[in-house]
Structures are given as C-alpha cells and as structure tokens.
N, C-alpha and C. Protein backbone atom coordinates (compact mmCIF):
# COMPACT_ATOMS: atom_id res chain seq x y z
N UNK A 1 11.78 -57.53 12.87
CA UNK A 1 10.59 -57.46 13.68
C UNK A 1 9.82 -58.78 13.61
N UNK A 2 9.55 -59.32 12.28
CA UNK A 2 9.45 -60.33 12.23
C UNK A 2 9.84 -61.31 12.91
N UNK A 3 11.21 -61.77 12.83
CA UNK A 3 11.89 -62.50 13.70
C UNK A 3 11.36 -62.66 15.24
N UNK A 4 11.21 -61.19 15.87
CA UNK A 4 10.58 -61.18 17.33
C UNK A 4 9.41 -62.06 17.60
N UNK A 5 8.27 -61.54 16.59
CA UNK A 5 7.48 -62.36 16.47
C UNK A 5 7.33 -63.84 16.32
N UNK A 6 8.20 -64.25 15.57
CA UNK A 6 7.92 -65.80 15.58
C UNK A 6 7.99 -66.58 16.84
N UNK A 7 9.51 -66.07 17.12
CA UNK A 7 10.50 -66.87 18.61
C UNK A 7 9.42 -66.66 19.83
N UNK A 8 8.42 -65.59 19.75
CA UNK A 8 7.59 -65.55 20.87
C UNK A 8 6.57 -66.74 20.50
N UNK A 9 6.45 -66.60 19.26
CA UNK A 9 5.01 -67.61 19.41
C UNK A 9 5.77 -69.18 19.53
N UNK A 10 7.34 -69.38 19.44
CA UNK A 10 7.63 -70.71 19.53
C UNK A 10 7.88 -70.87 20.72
N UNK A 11 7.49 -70.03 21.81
CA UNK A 11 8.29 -70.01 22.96
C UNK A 11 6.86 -70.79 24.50
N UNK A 12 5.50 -71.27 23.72
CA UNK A 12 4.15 -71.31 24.22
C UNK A 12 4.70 -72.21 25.40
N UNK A 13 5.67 -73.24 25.38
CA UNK A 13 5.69 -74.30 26.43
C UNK A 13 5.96 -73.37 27.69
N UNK A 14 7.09 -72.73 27.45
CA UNK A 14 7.82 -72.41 28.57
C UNK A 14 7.01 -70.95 29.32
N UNK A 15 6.22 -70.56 28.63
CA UNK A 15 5.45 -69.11 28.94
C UNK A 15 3.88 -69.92 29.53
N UNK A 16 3.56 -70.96 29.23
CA UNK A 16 2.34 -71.57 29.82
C UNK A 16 2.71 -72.37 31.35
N UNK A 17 3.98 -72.82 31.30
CA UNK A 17 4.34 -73.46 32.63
C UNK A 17 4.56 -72.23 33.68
N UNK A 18 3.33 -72.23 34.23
CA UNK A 18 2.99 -71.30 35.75
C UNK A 18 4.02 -71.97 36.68
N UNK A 19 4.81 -73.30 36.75
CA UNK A 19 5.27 -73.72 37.71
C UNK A 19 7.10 -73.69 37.50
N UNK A 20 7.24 -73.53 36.49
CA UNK A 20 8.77 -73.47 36.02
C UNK A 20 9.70 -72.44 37.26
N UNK A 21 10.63 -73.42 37.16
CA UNK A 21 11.72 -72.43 38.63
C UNK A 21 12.79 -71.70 38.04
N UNK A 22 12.33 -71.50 36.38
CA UNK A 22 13.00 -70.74 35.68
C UNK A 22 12.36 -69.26 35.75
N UNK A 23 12.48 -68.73 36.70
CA UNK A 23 11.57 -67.63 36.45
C UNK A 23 12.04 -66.15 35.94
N UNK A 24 13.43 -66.14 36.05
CA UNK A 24 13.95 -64.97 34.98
C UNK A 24 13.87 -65.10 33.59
N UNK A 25 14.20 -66.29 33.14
CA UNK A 25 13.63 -66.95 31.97
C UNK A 25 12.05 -66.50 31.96
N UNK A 26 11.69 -66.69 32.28
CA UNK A 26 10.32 -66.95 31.84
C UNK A 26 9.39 -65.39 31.97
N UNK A 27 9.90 -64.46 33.20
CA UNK A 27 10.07 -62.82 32.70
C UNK A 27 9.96 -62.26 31.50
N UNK A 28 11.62 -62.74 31.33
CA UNK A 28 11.58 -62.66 30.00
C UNK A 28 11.56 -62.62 28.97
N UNK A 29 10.43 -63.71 28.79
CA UNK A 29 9.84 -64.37 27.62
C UNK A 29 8.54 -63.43 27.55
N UNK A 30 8.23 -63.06 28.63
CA UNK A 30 6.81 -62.50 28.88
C UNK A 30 6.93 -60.75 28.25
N UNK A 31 8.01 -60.53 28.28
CA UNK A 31 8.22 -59.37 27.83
C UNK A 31 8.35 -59.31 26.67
N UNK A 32 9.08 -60.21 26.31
CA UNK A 32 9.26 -60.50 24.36
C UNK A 32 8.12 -61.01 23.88
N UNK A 33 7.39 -61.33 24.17
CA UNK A 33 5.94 -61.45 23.61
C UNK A 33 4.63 -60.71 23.82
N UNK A 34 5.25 -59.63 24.86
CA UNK A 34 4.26 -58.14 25.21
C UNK A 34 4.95 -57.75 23.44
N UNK A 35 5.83 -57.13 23.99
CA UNK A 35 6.49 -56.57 22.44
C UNK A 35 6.37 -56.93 20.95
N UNK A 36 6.08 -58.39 21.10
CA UNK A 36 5.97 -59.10 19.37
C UNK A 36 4.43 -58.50 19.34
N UNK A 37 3.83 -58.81 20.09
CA UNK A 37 2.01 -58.45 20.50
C UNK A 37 1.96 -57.11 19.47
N UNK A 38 2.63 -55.99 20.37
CA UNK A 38 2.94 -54.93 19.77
C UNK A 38 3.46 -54.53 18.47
N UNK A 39 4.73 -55.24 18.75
CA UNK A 39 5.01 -55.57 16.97
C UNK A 39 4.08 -55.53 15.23
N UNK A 40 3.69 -56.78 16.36
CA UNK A 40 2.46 -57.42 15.06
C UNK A 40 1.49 -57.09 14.98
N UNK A 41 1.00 -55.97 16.07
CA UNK A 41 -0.64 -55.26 15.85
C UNK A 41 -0.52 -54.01 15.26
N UNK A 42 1.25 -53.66 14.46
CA UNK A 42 1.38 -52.03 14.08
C UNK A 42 1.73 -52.91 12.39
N UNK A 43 2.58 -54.14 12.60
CA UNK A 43 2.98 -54.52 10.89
C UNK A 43 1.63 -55.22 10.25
N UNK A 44 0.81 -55.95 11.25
CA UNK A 44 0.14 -56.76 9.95
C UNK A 44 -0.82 -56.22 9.55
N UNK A 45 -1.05 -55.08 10.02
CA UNK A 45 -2.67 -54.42 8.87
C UNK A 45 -1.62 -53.95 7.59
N UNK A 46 -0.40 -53.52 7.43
CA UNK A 46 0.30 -52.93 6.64
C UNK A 46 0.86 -54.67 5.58
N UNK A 47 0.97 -55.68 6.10
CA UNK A 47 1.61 -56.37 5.21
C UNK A 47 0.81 -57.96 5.16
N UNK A 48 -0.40 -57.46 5.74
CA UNK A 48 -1.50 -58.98 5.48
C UNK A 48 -1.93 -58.63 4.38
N UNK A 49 -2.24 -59.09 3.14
CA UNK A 49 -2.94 -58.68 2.18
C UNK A 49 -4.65 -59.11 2.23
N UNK A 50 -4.65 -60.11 3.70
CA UNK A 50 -5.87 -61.11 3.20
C UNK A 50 -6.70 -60.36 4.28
N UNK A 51 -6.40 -59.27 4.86
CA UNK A 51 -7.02 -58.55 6.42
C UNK A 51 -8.57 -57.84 5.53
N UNK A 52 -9.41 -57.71 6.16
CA UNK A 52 -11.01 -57.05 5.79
C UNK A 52 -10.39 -55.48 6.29
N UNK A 53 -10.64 -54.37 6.22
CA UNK A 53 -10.50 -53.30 6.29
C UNK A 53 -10.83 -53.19 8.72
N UNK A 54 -12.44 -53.84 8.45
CA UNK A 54 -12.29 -53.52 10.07
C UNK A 54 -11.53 -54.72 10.93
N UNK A 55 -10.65 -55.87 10.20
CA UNK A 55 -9.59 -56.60 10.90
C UNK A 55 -8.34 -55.68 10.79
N UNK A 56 -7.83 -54.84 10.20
CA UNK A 56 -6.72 -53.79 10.40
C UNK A 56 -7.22 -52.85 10.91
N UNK A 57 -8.25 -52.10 11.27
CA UNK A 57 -8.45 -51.40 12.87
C UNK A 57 -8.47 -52.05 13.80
N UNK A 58 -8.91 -53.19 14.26
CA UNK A 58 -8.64 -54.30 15.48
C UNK A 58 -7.18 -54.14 15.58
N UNK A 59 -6.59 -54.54 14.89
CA UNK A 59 -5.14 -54.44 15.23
C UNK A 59 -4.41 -53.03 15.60
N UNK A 60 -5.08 -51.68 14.64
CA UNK A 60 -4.36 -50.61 14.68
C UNK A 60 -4.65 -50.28 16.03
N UNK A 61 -5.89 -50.71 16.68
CA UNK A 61 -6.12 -50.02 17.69
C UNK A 61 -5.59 -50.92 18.99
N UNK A 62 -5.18 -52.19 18.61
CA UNK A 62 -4.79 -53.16 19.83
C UNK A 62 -3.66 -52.31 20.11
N UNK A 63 -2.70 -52.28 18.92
CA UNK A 63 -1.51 -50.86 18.84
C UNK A 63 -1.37 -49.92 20.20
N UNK A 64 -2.59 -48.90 19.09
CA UNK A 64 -2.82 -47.75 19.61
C UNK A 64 -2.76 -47.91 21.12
N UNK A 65 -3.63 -48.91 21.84
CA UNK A 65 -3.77 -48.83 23.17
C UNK A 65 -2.76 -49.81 24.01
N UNK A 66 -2.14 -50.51 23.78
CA UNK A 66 -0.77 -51.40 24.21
C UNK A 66 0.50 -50.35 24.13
N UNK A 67 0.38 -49.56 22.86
CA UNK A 67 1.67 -48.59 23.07
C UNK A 67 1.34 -47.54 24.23
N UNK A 68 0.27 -47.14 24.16
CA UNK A 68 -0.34 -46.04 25.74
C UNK A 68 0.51 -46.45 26.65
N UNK A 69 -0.32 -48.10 27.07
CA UNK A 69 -0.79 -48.19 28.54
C UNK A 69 1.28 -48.70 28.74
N UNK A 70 1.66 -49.41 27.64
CA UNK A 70 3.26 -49.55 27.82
C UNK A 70 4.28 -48.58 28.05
N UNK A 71 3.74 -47.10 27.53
CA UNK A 71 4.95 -45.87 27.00
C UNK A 71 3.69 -44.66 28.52
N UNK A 72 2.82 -45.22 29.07
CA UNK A 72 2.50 -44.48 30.19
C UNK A 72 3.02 -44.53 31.62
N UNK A 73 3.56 -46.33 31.42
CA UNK A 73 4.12 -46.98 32.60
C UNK A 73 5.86 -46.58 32.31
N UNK A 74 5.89 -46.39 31.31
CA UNK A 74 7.70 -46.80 31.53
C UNK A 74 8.28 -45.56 30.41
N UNK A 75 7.36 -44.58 29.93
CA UNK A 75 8.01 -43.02 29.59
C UNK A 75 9.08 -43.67 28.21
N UNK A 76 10.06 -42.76 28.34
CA UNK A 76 11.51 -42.88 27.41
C UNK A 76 12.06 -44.11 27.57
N UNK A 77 11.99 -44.70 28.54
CA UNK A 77 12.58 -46.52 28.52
C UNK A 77 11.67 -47.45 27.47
N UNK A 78 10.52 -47.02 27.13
CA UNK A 78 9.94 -47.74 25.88
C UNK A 78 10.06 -47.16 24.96
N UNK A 79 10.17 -46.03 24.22
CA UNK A 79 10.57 -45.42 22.92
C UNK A 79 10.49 -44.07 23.30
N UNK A 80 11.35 -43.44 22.31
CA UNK A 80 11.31 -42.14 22.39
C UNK A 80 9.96 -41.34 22.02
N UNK A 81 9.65 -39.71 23.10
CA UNK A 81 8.51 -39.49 22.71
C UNK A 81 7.57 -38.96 21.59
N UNK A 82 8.93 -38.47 20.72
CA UNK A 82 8.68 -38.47 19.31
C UNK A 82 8.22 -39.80 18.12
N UNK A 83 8.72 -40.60 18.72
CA UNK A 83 8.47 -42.09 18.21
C UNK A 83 6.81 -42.52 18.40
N UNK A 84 6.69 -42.04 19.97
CA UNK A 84 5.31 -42.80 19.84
C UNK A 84 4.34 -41.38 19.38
N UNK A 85 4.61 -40.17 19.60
CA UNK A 85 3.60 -39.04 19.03
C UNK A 85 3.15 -39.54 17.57
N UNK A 86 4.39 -39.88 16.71
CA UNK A 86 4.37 -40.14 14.89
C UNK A 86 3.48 -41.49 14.98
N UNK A 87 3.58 -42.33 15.99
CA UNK A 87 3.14 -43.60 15.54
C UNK A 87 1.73 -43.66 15.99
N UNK A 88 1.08 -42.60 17.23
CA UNK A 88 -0.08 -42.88 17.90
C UNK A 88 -0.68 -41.60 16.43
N UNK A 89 -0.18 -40.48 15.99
CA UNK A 89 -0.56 -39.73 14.58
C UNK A 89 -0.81 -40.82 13.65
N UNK A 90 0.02 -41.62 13.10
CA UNK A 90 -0.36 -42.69 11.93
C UNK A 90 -1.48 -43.83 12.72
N UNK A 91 -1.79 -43.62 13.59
CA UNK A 91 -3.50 -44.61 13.82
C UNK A 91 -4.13 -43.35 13.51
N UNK A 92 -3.93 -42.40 14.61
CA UNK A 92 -5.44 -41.29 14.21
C UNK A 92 -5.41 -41.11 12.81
N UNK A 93 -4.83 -40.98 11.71
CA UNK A 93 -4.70 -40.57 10.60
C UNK A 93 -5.55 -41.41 9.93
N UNK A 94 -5.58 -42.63 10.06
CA UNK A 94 -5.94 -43.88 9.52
C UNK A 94 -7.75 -43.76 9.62
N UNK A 95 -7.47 -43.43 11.01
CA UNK A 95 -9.45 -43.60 11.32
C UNK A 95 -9.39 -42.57 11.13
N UNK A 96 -9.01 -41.06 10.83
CA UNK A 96 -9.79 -40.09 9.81
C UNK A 96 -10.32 -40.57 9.02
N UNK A 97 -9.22 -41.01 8.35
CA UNK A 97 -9.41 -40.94 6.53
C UNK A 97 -10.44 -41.96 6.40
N UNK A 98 -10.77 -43.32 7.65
CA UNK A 98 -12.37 -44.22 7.17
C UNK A 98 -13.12 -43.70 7.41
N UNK A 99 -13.21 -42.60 7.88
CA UNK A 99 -14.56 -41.94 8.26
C UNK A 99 -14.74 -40.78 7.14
N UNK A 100 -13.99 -40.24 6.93
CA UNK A 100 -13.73 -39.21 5.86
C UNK A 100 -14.57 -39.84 4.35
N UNK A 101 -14.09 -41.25 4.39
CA UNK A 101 -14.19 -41.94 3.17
C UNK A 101 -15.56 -42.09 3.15
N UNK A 102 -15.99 -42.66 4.26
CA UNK A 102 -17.52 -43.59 4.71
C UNK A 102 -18.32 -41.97 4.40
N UNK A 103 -17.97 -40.93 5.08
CA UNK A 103 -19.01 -39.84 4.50
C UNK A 103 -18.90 -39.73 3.03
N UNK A 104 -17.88 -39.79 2.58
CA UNK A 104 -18.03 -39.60 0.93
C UNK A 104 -18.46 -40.10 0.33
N UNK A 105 -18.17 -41.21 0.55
CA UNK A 105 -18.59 -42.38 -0.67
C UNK A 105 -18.57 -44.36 0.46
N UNK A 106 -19.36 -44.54 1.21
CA UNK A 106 -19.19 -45.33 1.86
C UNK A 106 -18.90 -47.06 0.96
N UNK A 107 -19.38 -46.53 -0.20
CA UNK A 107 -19.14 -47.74 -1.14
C UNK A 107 -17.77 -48.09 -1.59
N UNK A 108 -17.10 -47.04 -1.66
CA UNK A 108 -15.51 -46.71 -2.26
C UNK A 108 -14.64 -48.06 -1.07
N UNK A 109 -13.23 -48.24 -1.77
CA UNK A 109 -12.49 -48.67 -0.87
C UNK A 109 -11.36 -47.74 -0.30
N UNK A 110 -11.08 -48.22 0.92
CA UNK A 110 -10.20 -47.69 1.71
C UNK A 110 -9.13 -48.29 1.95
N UNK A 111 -7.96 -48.27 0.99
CA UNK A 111 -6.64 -48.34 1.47
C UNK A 111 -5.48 -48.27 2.14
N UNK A 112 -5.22 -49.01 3.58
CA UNK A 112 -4.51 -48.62 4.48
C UNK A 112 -3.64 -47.98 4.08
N UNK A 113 -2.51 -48.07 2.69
CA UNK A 113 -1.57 -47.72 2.67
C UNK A 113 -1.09 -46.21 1.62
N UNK A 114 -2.59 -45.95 1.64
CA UNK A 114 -2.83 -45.12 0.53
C UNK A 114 -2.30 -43.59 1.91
N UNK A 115 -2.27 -44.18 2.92
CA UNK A 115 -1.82 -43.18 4.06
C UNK A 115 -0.20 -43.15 4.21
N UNK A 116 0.53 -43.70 3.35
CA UNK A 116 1.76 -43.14 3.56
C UNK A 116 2.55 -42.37 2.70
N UNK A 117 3.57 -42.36 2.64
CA UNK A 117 4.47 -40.55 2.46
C UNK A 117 5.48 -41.31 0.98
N UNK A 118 5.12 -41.75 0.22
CA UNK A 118 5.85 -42.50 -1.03
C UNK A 118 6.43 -41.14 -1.59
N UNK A 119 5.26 -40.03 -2.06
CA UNK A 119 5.61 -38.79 -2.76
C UNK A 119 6.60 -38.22 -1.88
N UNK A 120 6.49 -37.80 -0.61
CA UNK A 120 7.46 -37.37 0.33
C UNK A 120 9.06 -38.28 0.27
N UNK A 121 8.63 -39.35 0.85
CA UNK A 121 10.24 -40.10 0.41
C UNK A 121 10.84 -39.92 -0.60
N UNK A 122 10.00 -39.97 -2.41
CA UNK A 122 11.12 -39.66 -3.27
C UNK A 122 11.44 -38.22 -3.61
N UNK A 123 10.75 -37.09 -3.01
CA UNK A 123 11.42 -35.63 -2.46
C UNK A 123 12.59 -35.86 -1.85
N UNK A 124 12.45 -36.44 -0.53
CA UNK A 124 13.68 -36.28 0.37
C UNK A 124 14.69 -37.36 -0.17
N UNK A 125 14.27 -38.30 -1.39
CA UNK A 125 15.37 -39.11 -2.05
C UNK A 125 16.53 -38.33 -3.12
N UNK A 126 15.13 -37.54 -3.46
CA UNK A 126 16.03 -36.60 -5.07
C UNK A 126 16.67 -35.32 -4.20
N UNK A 127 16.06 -34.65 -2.92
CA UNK A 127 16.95 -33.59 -2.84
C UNK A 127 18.36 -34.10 -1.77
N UNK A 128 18.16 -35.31 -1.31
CA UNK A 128 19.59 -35.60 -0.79
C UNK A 128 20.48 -36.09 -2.09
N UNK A 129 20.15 -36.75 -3.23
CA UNK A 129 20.82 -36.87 -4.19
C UNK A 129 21.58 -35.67 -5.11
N UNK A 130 20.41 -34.84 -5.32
CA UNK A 130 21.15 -33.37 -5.48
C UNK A 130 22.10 -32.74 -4.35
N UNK A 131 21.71 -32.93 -3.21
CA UNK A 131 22.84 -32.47 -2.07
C UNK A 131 24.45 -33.00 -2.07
N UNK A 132 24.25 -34.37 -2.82
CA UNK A 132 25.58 -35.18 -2.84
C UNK A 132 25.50 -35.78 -1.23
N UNK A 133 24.16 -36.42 -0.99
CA UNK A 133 24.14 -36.96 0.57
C UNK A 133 24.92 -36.17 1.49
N UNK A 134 24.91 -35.11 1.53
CA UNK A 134 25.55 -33.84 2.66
C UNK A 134 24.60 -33.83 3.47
N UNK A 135 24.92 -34.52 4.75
CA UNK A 135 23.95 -34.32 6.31
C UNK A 135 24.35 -33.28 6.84
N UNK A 136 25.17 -32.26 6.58
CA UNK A 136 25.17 -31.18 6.66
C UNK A 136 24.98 -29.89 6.24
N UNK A 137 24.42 -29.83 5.47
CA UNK A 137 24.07 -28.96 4.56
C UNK A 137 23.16 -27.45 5.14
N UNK A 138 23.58 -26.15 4.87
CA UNK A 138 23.31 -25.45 5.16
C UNK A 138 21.65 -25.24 5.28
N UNK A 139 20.66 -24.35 5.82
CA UNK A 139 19.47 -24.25 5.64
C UNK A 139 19.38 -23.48 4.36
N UNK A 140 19.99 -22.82 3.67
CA UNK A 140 20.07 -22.46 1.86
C UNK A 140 20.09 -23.24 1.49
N UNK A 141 21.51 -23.54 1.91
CA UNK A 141 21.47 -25.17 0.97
C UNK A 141 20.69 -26.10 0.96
N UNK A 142 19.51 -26.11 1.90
CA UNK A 142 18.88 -27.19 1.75
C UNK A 142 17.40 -26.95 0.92
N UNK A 143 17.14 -25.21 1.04
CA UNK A 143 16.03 -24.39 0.16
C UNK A 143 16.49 -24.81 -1.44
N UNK A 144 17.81 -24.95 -1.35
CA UNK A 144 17.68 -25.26 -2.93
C UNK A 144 17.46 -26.20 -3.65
N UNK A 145 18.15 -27.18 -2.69
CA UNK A 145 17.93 -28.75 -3.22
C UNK A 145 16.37 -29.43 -3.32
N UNK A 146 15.50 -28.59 -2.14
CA UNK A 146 14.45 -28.89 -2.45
C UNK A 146 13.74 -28.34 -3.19
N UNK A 147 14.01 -26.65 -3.77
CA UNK A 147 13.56 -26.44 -5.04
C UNK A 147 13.84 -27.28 -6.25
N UNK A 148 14.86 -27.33 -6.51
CA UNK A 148 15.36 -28.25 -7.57
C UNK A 148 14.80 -29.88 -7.33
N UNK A 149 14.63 -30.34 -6.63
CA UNK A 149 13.71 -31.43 -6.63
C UNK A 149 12.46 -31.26 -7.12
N UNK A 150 11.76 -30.04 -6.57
CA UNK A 150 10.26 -29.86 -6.76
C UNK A 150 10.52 -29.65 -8.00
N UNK A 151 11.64 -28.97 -8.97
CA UNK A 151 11.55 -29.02 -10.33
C UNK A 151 11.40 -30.05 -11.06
N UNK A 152 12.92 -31.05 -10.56
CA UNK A 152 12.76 -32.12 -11.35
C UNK A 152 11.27 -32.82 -11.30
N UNK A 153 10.28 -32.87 -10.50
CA UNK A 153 9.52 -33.64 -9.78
C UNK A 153 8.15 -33.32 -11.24
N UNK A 154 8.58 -31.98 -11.04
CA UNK A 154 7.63 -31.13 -12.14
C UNK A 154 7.77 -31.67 -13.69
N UNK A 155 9.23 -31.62 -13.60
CA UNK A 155 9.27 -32.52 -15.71
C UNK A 155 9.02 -34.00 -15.54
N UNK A 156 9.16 -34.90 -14.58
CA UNK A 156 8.94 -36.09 -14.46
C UNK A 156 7.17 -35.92 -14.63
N UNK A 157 6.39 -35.37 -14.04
CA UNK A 157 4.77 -35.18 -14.01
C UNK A 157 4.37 -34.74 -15.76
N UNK A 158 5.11 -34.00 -15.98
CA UNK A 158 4.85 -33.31 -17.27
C UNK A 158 5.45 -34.30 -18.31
N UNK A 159 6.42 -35.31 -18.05
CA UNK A 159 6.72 -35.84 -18.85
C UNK A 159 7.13 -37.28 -18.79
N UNK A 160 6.13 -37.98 -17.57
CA UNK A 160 6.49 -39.47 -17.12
C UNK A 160 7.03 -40.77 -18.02
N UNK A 161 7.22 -40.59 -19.06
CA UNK A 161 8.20 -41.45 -19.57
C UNK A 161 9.63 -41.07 -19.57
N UNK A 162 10.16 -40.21 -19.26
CA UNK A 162 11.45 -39.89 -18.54
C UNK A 162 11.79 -39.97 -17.53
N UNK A 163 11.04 -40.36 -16.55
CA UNK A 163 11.14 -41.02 -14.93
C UNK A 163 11.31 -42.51 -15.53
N UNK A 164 12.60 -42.79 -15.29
CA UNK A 164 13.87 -43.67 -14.59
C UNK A 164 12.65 -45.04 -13.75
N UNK A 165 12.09 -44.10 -12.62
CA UNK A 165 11.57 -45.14 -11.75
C UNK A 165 12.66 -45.32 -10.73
N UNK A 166 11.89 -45.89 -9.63
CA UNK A 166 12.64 -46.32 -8.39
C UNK A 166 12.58 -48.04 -8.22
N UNK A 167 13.50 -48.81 -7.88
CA UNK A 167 13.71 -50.41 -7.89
C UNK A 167 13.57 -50.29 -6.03
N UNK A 168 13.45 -49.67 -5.17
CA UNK A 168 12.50 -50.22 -4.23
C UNK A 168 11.27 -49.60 -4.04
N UNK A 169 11.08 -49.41 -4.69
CA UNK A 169 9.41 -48.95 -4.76
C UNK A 169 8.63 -49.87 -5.67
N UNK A 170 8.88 -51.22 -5.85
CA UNK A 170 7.87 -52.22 -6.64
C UNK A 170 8.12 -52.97 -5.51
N UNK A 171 6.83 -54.30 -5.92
CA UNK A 171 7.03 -55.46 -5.05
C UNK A 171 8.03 -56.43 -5.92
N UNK A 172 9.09 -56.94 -5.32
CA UNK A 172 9.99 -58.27 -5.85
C UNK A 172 9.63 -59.10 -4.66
N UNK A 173 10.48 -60.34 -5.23
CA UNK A 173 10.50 -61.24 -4.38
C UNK A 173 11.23 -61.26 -2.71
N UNK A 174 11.74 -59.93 -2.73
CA UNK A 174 12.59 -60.23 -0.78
C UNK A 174 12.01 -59.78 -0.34
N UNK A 175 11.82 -59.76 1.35
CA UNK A 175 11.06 -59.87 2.62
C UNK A 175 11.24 -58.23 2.34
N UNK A 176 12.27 -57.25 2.10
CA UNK A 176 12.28 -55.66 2.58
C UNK A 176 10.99 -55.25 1.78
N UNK A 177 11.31 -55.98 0.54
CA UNK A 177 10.05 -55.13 -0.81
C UNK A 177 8.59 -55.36 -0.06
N UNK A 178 7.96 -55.67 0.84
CA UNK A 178 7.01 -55.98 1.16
C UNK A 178 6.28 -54.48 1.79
N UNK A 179 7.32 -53.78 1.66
CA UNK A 179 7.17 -51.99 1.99
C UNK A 179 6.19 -51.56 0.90
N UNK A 180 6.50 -52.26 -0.16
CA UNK A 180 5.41 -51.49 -1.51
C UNK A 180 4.71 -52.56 -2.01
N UNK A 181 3.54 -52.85 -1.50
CA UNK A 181 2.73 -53.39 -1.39
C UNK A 181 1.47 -52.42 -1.94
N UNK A 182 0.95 -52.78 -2.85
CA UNK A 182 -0.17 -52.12 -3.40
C UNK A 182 -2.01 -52.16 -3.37
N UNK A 183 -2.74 -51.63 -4.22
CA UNK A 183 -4.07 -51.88 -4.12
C UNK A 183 -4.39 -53.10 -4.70
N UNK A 184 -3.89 -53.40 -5.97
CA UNK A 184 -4.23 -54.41 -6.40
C UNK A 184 -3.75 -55.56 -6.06
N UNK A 185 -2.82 -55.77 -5.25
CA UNK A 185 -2.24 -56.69 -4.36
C UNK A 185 -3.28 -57.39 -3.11
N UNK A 186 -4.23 -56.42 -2.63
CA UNK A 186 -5.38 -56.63 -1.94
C UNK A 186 -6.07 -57.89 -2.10
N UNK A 187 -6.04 -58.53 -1.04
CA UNK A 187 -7.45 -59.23 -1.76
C UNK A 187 -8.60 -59.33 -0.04
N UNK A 188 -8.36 -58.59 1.09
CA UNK A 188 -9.56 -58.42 1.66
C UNK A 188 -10.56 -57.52 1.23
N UNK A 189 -11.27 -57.41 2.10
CA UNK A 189 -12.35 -56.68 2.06
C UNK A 189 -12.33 -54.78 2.38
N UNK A 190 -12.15 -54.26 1.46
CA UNK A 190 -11.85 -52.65 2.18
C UNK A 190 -12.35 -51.79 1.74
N UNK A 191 -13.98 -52.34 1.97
CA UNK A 191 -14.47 -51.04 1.58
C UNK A 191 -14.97 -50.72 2.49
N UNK A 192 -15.05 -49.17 2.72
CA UNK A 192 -14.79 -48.54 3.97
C UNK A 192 -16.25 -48.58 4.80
N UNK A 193 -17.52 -48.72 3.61
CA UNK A 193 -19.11 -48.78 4.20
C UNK A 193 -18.75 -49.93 5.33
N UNK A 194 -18.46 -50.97 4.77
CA UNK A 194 -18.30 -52.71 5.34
C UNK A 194 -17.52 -52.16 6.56
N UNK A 195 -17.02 -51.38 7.32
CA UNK A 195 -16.39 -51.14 8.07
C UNK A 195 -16.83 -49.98 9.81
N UNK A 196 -17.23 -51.45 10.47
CA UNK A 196 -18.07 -50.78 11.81
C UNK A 196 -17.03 -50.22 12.72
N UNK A 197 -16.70 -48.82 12.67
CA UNK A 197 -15.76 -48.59 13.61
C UNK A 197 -15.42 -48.25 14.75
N UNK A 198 -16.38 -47.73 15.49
CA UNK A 198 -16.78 -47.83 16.79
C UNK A 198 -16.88 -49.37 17.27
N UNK A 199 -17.09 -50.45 16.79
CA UNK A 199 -16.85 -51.59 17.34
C UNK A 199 -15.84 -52.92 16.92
N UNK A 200 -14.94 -51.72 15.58
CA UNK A 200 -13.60 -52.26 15.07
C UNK A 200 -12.74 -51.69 16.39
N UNK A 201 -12.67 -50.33 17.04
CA UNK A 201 -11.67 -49.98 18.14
C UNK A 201 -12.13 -49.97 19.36
C-alpha cells in the first residue's frame, strides 16, 4: 500500500501537465493517486506515531468520505460491500469511543489503536491451531476448538508466565511489524479533551 503511495506522489510532473498528449497516461495516474489519497487517509492515523489525536480524525474522515462518494459512484467495482460496511464500522467506532472518552474523562488519552481486535486474533490464532488449520471444519468442530481456546486463554490469564507470547505481536525492525505499534510508542498528542471533533470531521 505503501508502495502506491509513494509512485503517486513521484508522479507530480506528469499529473500537473494539463497539456500532455499523453492522456491515457495521465488518466491513469489520476486514478492511482485518487486511491493512494485513500490509501493513506485509512493507514496513517494507524502508523504515524507523530499524528495529534484530531490530525487522525482529519484523515479518518477524509477516508470515511472519499470511500462513500468512490464506492457510491462505482458499487462492487471499488470493493466489495462487506469491505467497505467493516471499514466505514472501524471510523464510526473510532469517533464513538472519542466521545465516549471526552464524556468520561476528557483529560485521559485516546488511543487509536486501542480499537482493534489483538484479543480476537489470538482466539482465532489458538483455535485454528487446535483445529490443525482445517478450513473445513465442522460447526461442532469449530464449538470446540473455540472452547478449548477460551480455556487455554483462561490458564494463560491465571497464569501469564506460561504464555509463550506471540513474535508478531511486538514491534521489530520490518515494515509488516508496524501492525503492533503501541501506546508508548506515541509521541502525539491524544488526549481526547484536546480533540475538537465536529471540526476534526
């Protein structure tokens, strides 16, 4: 995704020349940089560390409303409609939870990423591991594996120095690890008071 992004922003000569008789070229260039636009207004509140809390609603919501007005014009040829339901859910989710926060405690900080599914992923990690990665697996079969997860899940809580741990769930040094990115990794501004949101979206 990254990648998309850059090649659009190296691409300024040929996307500024209004007069170029390259004009399929230059289409679509215009399209690959609608898309990086898009791209980069859903990744960088998630992987800027230096963003203020209401500079990642500017973006969530540049998102929010570029995926609309793109997936209103052109349906299933821009993503599937399950794709954009989950992704236009993870903005609303987001501006719950600052407003949620701002009534509670407007002083507190608000962590973009404190909104995703880490506990959920290593469920659906340990009960496909108990399954023996079977994508087929019966609907019993699959009641059990996720009992037996929720067990193991239970002596790991009761007894966290016997959790192993997961090696992509820290930050290292490669571009994928940038998925677990933490609080103290932060260094904008996110506390949720500091955060005008009616004129962040």
């Amino acid at each position: 995704m990254q990648a998309i992004v850059e090649f659009s922003k190296s691409q300024h000569t040929l996307l500024n020349d209004s007069f170029s008789t390259n004009v399929n070229t230059r289409a679509d260039l215009v399209s690959i940089t609608l898309l990086s636009h898009l791209i980069e207004s859903i990744l960088v509140p998630f992987i800027n560390t230096k963003l203020s809390l209401t500079e990642q609603v500017q973006s969530l919501s540049c998102y929010a409303h570029l995926a609309f007005t793109i997936f209103r014009a052109h349906h299933r040829s821009f993503m599937p409609f399950q794709l954009y339901y989950d992704m236009q859910t993870l903005v609303k989710g987001v501006m719950f939870g600052i407003v949620k926060q701002q009534v509670l405690d407007p002083h507190a900080s608000f962590f973009l990423r404190d909104c995703r599914d880490d506990r959920l992923e290593l469920m659906f990690g340990r009960s496909c591991m108990i399954s023996g990665h079977n994508s087929g697996c019966s609907y019993a079969q699959a009641l059990n594996c996720l009992g037996a997860a929720k067990d193991i899940n239970g002596v790991f809580k009761q007894n966290p120095e016997l959790n192993p741990g997961h090696q992509r769930l820290s930050l290292g040094k490669r571009i994928e690890d940038v998925d677990h990115i933490n609080r103290l990794m932060w260094k904008g501004d996110i506390i949720s008071g500091c955060c005008d949101l009616p004129s962040a979206w």
